[in-house]
PDB file of N, CA and C in Angstrom:
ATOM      1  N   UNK A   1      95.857 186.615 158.388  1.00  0.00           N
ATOM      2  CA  UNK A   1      96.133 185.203 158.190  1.00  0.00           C
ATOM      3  C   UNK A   1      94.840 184.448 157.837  1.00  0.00           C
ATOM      4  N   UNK A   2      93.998 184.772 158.251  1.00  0.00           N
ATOM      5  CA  UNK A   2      92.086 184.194 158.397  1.00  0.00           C
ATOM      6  C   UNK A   2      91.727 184.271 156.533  1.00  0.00           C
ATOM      7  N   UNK A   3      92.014 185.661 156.484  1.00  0.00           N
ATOM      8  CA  UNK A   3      91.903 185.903 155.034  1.00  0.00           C
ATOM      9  C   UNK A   3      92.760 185.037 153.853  1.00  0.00           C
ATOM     10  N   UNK A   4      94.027 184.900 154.346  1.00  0.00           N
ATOM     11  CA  UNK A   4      94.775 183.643 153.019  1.00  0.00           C
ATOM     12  C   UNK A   4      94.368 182.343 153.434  1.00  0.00           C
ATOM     13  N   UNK A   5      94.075 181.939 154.657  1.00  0.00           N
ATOM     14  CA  UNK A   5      93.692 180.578 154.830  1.00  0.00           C
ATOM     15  C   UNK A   5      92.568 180.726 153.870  1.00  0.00           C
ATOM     16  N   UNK A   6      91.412 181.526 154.372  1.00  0.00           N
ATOM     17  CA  UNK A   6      89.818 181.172 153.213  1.00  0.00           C
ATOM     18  C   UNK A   6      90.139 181.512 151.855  1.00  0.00           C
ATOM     19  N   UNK A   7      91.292 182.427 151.244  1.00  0.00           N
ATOM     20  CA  UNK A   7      90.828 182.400 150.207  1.00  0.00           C
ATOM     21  C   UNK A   7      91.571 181.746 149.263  1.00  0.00           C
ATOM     22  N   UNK A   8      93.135 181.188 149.741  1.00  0.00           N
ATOM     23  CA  UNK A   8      93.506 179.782 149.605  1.00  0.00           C
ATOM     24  C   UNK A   8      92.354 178.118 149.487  1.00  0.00           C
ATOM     25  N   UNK A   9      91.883 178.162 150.047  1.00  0.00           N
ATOM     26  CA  UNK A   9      90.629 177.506 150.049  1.00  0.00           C
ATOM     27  C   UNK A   9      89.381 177.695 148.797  1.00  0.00           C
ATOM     28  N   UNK A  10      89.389 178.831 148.985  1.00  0.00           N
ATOM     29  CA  UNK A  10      88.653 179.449 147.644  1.00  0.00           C
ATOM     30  C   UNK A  10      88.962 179.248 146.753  1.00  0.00           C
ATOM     31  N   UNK A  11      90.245 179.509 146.020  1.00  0.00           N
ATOM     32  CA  UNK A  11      90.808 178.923 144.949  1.00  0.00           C
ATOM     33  C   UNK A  11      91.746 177.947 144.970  1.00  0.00           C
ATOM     34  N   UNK A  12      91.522 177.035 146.060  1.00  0.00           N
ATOM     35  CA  UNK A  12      91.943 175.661 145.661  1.00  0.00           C
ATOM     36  C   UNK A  12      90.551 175.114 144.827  1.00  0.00           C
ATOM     37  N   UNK A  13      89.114 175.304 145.619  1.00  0.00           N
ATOM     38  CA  UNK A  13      88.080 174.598 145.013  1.00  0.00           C
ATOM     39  C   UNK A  13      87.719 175.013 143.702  1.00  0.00           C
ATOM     40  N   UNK A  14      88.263 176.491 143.502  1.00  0.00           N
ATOM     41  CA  UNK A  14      87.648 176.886 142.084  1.00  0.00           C
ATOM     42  C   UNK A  14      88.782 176.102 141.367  1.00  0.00           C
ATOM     43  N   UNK A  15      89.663 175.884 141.542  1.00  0.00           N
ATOM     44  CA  UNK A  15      90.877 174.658 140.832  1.00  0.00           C
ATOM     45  C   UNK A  15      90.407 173.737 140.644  1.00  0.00           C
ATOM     46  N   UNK A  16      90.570 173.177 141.568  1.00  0.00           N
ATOM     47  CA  UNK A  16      89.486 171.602 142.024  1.00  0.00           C
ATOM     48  C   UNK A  16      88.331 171.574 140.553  1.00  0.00           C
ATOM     49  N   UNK A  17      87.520 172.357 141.310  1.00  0.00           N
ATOM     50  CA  UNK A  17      86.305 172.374 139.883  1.00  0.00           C
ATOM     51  C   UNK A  17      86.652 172.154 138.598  1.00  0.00           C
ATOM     52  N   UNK A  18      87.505 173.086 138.231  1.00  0.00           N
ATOM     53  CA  UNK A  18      88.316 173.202 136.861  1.00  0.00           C
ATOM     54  C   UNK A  18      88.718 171.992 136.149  1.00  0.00           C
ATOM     55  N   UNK A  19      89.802 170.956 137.246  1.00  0.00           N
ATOM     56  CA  UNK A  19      89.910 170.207 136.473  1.00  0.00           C
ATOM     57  C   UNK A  19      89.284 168.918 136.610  1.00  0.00           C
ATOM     58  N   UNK A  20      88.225 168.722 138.110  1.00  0.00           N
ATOM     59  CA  UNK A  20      87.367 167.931 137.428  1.00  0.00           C
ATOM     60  C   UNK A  20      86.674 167.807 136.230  1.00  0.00           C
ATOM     61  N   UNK A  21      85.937 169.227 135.979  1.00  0.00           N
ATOM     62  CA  UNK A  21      84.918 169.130 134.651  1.00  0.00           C
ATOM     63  C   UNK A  21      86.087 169.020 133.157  1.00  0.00           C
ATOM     64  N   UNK A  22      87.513 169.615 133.461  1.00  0.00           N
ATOM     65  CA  UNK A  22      88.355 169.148 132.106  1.00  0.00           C
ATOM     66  C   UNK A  22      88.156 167.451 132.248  1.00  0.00           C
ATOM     67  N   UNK A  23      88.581 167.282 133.495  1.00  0.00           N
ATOM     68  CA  UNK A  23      88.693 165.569 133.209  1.00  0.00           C
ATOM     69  C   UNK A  23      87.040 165.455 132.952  1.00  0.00           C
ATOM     70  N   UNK A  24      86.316 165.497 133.618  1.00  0.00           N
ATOM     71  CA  UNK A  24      85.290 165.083 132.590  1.00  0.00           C
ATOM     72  C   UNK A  24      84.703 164.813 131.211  1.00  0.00           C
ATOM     73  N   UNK A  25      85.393 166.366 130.735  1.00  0.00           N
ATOM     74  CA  UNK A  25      84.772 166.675 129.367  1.00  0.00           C
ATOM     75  C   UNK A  25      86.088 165.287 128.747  1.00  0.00           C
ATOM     76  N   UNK A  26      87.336 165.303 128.875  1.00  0.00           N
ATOM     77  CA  UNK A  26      88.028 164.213 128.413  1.00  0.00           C
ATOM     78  C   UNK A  26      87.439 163.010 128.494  1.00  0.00           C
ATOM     79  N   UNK A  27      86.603 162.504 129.243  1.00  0.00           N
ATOM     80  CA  UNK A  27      86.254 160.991 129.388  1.00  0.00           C
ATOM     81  C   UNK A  27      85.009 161.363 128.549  1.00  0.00           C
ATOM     82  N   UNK A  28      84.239 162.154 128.192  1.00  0.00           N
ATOM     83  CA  UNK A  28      83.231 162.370 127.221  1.00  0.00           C
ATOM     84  C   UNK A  28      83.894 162.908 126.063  1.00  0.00           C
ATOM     85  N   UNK A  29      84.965 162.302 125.183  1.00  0.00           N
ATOM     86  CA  UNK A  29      85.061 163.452 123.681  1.00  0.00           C
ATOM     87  C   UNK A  29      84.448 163.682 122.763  1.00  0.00           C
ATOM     88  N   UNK A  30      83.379 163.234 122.902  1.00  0.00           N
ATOM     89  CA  UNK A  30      82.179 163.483 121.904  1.00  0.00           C
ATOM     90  C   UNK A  30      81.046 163.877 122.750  1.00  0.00           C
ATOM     91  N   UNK A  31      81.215 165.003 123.205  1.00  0.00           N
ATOM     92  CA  UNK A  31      79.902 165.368 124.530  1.00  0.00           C
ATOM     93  C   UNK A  31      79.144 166.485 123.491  1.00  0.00           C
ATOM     94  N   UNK A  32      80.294 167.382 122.675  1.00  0.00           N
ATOM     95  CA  UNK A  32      79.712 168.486 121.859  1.00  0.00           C
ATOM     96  C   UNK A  32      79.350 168.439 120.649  1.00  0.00           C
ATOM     97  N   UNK A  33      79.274 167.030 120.302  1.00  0.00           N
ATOM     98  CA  UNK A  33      79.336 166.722 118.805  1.00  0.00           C
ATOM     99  C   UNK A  33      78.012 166.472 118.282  1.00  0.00           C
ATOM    100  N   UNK A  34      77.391 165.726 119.323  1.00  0.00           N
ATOM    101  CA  UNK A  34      75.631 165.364 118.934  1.00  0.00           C
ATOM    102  C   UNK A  34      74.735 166.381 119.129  1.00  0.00           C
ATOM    103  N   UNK A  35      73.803 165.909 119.173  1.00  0.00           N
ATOM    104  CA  UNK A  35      72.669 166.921 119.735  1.00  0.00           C
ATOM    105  C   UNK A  35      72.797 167.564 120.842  1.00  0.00           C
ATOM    106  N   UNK A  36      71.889 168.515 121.312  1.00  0.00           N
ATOM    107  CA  UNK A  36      71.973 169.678 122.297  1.00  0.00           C
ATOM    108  C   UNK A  36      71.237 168.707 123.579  1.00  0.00           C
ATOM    109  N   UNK A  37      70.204 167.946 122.788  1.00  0.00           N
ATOM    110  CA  UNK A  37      70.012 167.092 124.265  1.00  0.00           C
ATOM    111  C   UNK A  37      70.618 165.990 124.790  1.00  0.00           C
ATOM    112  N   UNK A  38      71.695 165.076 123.767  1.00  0.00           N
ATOM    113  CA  UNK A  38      72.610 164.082 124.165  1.00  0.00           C
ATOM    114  C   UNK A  38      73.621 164.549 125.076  1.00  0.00           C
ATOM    115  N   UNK A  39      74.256 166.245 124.099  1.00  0.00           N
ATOM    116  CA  UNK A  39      75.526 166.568 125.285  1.00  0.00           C
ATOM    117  C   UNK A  39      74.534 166.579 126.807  1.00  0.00           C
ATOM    118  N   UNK A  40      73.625 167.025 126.886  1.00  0.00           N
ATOM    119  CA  UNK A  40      72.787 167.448 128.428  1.00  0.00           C
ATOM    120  C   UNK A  40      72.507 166.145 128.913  1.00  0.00           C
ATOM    121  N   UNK A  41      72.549 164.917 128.875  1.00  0.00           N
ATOM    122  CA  UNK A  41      72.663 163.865 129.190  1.00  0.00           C
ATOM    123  C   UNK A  41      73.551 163.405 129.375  1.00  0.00           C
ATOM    124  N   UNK A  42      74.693 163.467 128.245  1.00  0.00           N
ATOM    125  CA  UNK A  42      75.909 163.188 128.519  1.00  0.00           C
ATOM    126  C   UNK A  42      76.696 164.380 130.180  1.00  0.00           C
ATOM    127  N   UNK A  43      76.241 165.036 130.070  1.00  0.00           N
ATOM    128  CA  UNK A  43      77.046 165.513 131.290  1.00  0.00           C
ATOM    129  C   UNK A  43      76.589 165.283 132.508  1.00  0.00           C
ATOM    130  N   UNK A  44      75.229 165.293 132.208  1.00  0.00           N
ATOM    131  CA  UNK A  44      74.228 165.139 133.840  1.00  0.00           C
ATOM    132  C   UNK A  44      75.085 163.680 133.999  1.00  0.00           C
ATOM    133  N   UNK A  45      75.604 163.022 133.141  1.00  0.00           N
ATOM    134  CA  UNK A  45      75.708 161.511 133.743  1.00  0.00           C
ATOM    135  C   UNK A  45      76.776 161.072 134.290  1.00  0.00           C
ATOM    136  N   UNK A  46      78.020 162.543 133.825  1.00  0.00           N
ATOM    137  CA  UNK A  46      79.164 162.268 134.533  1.00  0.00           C
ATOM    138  C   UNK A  46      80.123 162.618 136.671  1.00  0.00           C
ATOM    139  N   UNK A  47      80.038 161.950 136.779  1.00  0.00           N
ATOM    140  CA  UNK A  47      80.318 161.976 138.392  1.00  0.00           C
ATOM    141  C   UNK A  47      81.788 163.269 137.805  1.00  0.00           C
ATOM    142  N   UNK A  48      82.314 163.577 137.342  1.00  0.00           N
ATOM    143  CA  UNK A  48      83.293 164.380 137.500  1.00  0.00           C
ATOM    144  C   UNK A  48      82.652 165.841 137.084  1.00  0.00           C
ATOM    145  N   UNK A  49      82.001 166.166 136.577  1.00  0.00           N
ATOM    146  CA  UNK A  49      80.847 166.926 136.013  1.00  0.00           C
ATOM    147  C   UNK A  49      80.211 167.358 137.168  1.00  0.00           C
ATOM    148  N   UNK A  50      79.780 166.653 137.863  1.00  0.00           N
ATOM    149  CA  UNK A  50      78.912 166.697 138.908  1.00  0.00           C
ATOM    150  C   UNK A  50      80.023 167.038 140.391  1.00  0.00           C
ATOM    151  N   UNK A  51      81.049 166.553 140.138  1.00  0.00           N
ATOM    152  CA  UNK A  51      81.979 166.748 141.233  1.00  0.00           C
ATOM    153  C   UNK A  51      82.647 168.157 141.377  1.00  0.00           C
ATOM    154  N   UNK A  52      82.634 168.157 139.979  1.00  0.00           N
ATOM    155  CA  UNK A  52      83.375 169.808 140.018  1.00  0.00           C
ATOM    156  C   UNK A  52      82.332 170.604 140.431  1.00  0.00           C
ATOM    157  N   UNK A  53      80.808 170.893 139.999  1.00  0.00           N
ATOM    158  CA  UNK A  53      79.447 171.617 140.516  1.00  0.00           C
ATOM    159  C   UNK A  53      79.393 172.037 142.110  1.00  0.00           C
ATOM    160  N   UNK A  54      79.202 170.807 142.623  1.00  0.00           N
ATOM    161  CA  UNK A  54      79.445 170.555 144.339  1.00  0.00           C
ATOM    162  C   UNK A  54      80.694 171.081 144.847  1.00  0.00           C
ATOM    163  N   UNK A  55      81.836 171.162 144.168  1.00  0.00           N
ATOM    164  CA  UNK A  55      83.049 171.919 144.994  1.00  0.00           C
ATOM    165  C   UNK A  55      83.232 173.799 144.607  1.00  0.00           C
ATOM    166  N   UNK A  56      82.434 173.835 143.115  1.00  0.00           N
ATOM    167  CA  UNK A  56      81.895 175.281 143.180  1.00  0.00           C
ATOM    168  C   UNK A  56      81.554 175.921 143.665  1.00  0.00           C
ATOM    169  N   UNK A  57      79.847 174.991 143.758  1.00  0.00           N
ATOM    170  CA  UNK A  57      79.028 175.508 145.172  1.00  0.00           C
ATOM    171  C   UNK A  57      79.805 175.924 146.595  1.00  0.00           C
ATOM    172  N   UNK A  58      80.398 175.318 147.397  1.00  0.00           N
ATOM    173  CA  UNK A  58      81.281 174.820 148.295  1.00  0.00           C
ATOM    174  C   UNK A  58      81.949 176.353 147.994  1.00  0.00           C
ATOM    175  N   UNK A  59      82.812 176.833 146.862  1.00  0.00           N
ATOM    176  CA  UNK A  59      83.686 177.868 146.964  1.00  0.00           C
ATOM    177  C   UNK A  59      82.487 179.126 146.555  1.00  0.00           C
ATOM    178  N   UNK A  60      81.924 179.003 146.095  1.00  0.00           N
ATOM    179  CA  UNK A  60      80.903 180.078 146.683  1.00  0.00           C
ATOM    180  C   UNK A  60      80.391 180.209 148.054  1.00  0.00           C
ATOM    181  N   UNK A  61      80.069 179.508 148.386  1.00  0.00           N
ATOM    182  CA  UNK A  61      80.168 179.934 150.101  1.00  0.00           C
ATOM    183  C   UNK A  61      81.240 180.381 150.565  1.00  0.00           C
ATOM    184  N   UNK A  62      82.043 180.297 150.090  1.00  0.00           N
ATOM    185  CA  UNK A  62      83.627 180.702 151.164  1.00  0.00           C
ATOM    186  C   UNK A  62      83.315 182.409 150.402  1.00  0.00           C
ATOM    187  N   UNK A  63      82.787 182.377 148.737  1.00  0.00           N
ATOM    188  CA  UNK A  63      83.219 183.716 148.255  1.00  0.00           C
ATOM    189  C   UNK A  63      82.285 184.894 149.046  1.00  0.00           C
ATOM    190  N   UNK A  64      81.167 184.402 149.557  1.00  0.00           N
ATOM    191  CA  UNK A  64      80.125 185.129 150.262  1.00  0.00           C
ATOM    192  C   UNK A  64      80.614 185.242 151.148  1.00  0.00           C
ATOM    193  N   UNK A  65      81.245 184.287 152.025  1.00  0.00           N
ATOM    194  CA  UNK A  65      81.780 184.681 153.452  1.00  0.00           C
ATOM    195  C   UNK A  65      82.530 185.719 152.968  1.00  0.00           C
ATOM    196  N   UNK A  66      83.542 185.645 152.323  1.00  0.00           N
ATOM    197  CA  UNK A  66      84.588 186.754 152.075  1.00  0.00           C
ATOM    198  C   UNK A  66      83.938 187.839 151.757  1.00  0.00           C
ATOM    199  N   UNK A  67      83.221 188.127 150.675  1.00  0.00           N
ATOM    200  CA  UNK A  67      82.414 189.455 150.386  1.00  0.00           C
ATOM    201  C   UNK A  67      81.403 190.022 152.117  1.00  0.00           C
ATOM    202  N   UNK A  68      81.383 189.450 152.547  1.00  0.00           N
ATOM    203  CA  UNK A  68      80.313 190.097 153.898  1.00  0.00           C
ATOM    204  C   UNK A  68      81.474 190.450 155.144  1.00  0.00           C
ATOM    205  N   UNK A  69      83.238 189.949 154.405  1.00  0.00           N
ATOM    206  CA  UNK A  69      83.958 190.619 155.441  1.00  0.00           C
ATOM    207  C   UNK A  69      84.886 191.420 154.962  1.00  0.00           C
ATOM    208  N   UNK A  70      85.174 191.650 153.391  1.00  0.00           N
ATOM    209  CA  UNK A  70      86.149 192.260 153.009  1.00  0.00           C
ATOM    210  C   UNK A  70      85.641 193.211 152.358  1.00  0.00           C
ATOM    211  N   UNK A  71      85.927 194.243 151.831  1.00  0.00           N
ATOM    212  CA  UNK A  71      85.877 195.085 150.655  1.00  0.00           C
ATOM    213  C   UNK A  71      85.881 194.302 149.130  1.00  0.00           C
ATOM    214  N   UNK A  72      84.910 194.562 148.162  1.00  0.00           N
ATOM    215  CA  UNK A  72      85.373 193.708 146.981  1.00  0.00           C
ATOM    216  C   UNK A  72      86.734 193.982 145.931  1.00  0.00           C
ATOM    217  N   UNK A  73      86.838 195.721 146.179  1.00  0.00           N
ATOM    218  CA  UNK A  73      88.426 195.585 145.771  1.00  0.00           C
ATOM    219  C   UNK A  73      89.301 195.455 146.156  1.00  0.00           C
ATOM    220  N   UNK A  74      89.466 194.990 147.263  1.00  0.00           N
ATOM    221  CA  UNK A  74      90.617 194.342 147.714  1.00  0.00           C
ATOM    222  C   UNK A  74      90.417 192.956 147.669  1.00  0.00           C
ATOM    223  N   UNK A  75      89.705 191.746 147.633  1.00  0.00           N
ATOM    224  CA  UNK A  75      89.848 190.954 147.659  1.00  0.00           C
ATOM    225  C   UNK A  75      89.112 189.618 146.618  1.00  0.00           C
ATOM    226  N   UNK A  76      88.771 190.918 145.380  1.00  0.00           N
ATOM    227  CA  UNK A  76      88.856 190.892 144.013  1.00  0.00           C
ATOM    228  C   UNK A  76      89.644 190.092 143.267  1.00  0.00           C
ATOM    229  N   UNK A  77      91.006 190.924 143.218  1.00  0.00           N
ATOM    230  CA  UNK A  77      92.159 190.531 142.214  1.00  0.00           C
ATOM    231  C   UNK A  77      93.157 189.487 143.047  1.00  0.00           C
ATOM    232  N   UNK A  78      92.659 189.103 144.389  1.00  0.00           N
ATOM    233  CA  UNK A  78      93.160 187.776 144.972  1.00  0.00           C
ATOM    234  C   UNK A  78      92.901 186.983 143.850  1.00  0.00           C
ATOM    235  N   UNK A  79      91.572 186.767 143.371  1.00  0.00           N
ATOM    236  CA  UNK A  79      90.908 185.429 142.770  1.00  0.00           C
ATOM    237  C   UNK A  79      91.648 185.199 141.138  1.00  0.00           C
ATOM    238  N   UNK A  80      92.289 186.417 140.922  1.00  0.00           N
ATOM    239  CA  UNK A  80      93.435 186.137 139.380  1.00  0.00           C
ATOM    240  C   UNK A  80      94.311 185.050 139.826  1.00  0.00           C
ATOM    241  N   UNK A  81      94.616 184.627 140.911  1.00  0.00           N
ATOM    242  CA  UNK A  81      95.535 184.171 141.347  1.00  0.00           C
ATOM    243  C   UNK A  81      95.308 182.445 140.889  1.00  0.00           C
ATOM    244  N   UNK A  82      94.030 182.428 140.618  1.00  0.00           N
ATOM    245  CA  UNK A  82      93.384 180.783 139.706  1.00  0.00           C
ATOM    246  C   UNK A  82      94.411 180.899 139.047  1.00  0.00           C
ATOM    247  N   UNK A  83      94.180 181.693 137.801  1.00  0.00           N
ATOM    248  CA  UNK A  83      94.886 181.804 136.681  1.00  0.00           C
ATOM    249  C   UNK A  83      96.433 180.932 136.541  1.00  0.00           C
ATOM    250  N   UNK A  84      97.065 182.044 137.651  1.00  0.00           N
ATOM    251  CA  UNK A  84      98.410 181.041 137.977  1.00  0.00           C
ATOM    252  C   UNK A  84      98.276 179.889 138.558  1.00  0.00           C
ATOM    253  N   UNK A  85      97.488 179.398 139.323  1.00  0.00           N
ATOM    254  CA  UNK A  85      97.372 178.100 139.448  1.00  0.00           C
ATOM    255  C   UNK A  85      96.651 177.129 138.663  1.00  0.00           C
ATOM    256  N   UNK A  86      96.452 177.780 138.082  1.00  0.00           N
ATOM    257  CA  UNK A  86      95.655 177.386 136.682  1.00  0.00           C
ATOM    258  C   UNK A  86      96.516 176.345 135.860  1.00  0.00           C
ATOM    259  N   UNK A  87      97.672 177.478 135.859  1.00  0.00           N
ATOM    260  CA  UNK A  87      98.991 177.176 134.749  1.00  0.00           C
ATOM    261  C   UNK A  87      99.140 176.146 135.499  1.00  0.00           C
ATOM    262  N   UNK A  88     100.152 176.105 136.484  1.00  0.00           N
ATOM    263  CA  UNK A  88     100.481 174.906 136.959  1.00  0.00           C
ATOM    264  C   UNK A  88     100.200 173.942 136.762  1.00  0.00           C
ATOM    265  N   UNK A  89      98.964 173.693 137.269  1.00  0.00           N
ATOM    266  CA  UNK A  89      98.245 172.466 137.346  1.00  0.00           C
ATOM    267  C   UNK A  89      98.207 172.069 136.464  1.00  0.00           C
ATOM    268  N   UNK A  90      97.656 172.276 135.347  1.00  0.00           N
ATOM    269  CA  UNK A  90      97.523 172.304 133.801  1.00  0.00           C
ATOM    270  C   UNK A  90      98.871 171.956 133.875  1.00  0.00           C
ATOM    271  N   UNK A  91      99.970 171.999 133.768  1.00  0.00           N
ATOM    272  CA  UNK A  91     101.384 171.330 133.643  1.00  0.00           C
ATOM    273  C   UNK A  91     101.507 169.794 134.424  1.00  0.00           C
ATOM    274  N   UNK A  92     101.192 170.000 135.277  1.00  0.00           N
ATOM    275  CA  UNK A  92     101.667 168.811 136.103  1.00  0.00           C
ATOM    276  C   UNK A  92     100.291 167.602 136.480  1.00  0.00           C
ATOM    277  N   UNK A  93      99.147 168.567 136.465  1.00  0.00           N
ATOM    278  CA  UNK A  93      97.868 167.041 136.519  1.00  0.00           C
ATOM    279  C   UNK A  93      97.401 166.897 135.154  1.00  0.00           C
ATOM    280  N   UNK A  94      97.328 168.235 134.233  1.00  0.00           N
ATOM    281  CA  UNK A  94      97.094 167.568 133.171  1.00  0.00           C
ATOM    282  C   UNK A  94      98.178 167.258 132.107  1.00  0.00           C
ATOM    283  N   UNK A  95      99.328 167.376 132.055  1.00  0.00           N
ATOM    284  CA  UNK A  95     100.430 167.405 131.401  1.00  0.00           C
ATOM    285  C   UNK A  95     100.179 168.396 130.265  1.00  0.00           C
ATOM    286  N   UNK A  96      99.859 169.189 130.178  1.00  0.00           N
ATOM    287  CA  UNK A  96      99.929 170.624 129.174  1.00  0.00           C
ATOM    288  C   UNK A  96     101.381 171.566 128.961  1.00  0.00           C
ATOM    289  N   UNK A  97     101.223 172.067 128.415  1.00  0.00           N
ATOM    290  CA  UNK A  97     102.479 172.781 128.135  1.00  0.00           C
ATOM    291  C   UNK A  97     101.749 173.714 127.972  1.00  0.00           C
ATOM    292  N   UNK A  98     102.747 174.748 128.375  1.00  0.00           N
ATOM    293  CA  UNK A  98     102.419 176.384 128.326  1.00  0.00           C
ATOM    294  C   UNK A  98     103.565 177.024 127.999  1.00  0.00           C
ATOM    295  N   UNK A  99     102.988 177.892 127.114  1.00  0.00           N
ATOM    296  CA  UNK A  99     104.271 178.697 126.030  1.00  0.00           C
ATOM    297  C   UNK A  99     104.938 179.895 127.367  1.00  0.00           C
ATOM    298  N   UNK A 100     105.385 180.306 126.654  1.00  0.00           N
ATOM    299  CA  UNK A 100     105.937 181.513 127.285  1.00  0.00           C
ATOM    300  C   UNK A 100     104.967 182.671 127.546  1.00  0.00           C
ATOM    301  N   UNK A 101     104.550 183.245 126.448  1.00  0.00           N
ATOM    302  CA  UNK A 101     103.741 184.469 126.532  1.00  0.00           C
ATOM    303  C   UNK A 101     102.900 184.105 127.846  1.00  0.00           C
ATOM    304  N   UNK A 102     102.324 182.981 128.073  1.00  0.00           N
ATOM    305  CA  UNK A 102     101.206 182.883 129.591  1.00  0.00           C
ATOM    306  C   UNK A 102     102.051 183.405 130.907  1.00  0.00           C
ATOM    307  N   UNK A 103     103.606 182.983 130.427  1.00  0.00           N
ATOM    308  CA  UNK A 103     104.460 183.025 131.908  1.00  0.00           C
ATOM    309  C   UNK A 103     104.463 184.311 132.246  1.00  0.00           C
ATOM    310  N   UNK A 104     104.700 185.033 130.904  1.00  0.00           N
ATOM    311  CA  UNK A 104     104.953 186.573 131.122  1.00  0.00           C
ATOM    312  C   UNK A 104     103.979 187.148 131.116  1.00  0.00           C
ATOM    313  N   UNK A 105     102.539 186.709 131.283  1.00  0.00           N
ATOM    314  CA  UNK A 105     101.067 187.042 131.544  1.00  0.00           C
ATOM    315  C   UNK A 105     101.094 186.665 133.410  1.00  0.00           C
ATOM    316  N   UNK A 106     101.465 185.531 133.639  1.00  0.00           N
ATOM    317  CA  UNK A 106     101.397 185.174 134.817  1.00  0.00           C
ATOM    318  C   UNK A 106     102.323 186.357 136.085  1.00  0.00           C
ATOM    319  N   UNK A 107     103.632 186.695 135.690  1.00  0.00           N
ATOM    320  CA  UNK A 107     103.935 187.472 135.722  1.00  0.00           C
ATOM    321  C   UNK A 107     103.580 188.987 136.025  1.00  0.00           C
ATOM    322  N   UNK A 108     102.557 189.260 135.001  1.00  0.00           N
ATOM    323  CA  UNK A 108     102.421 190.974 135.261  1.00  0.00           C
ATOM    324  C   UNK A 108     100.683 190.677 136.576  1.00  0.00           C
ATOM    325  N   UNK A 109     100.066 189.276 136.663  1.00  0.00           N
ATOM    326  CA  UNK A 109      98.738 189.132 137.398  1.00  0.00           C
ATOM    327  C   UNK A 109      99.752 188.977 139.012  1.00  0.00           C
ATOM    328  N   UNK A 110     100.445 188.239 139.314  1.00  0.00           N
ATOM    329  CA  UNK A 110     100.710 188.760 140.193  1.00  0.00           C
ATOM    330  C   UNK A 110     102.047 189.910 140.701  1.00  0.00           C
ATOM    331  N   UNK A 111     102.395 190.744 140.241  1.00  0.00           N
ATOM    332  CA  UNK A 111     102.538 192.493 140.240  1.00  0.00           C
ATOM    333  C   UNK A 111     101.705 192.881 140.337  1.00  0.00           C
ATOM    334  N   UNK A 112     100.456 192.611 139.589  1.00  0.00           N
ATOM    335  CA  UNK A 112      99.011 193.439 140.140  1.00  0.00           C
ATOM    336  C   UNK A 112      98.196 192.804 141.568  1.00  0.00           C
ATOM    337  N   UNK A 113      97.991 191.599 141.762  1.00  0.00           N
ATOM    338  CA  UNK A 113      97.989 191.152 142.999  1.00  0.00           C
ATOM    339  C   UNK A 113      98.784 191.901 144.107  1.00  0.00           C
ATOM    340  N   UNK A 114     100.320 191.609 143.710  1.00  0.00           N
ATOM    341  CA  UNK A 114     100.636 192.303 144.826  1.00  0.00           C
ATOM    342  C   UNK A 114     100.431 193.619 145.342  1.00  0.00           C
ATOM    343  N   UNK A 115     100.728 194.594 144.179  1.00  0.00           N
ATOM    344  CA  UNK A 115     100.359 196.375 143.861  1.00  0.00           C
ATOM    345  C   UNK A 115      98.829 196.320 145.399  1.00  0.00           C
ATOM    346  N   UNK A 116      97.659 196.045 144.628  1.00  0.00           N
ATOM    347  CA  UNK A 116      96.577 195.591 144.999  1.00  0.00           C
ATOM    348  C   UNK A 116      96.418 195.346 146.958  1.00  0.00           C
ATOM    349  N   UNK A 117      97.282 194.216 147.108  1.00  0.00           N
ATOM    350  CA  UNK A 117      97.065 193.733 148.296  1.00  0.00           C
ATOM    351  C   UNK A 117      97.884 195.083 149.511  1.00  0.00           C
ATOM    352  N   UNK A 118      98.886 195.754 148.808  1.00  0.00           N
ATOM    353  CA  UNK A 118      99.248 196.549 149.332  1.00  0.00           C
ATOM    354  C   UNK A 118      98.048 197.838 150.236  1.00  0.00           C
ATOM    355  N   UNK A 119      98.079 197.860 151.047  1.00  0.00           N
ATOM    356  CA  UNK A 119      97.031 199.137 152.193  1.00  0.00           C
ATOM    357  C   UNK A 119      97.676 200.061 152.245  1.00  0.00           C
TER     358      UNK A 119
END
C-alpha cells in the first residue's frame, strides 16, 4: 500500500509538472521563435515554468526514495502509467482530443504494467 501511495504521488507531480510548463509554454507562443537568448529569458520569467521545475524536483525525491527501496524493474514500468494520465488530463485540463490509436496504445501500457507488477 506504502508503495501506490508514493508512487501515486510520483506521478501525480510528474503530471503536475507537465502541464504546468504546457500552460506555460501557451502563455509564451512565441518563446521558440526569437533568439536562443530571448526564449532563455522568456522562460526563466515564467512562474508556471518555474512551477513545474520545483514539483519535478519534489518527484525526484519521492523517485530516489523509491529506487533505495524497490528493485528498478519492478517499479520501472509503474512510471508508464504518466502516459495514461497523461491522456486524460490532456482531455479534460487541457481540452485535447486524442485519437484512437493512443487508446489502444494506452491499452497494451497498462497489460504491461500489470504483466510487470505481477511477483
Amino acid at each position: 500500500m506504502k508503495l501506490l501511495l508514493i508512487m501515486a504521488s510520483y506521478l501525480s507531480m510528474l503530471l503536475a509538472g507537465q502541464v504546468l510548463w504546457k500552460k506555460g509554454l501557451q502563455a509564451l507562443p512565441s518563446v521558440f521563435n526569437g533568439s536562443l537568448l530571448q526564449t532563455c529569458f522568456d522562460l526563466v520569467g515564467s512562474l508556471y515554468i518555474w512551477s513545474g521545475i520545483a514539483i519535478y524536483g519534489l518527484a525526484t525525491f519521492l523517485w530516489l526514495y523509491l529506487l533505495s527501496k524497490y528493485e528498478l524493474s519492478y517499479i520501472y514500468p509503474f512510471s508508464s502509467l504518466s502516459f495514461i494520465l497523461a491522456i486524460v488530463v490532456s482531455i479534460f485540463v487541457l481540452g485535447e482530443s486524442v485519437p484512437w490509436n493512443r487508446w489502444v496504445g494506452v491499452s497494451v501500457i497498462i497489460a504491461g504494467v500489470y504483466l510487470v507488477s505481477m511477483k
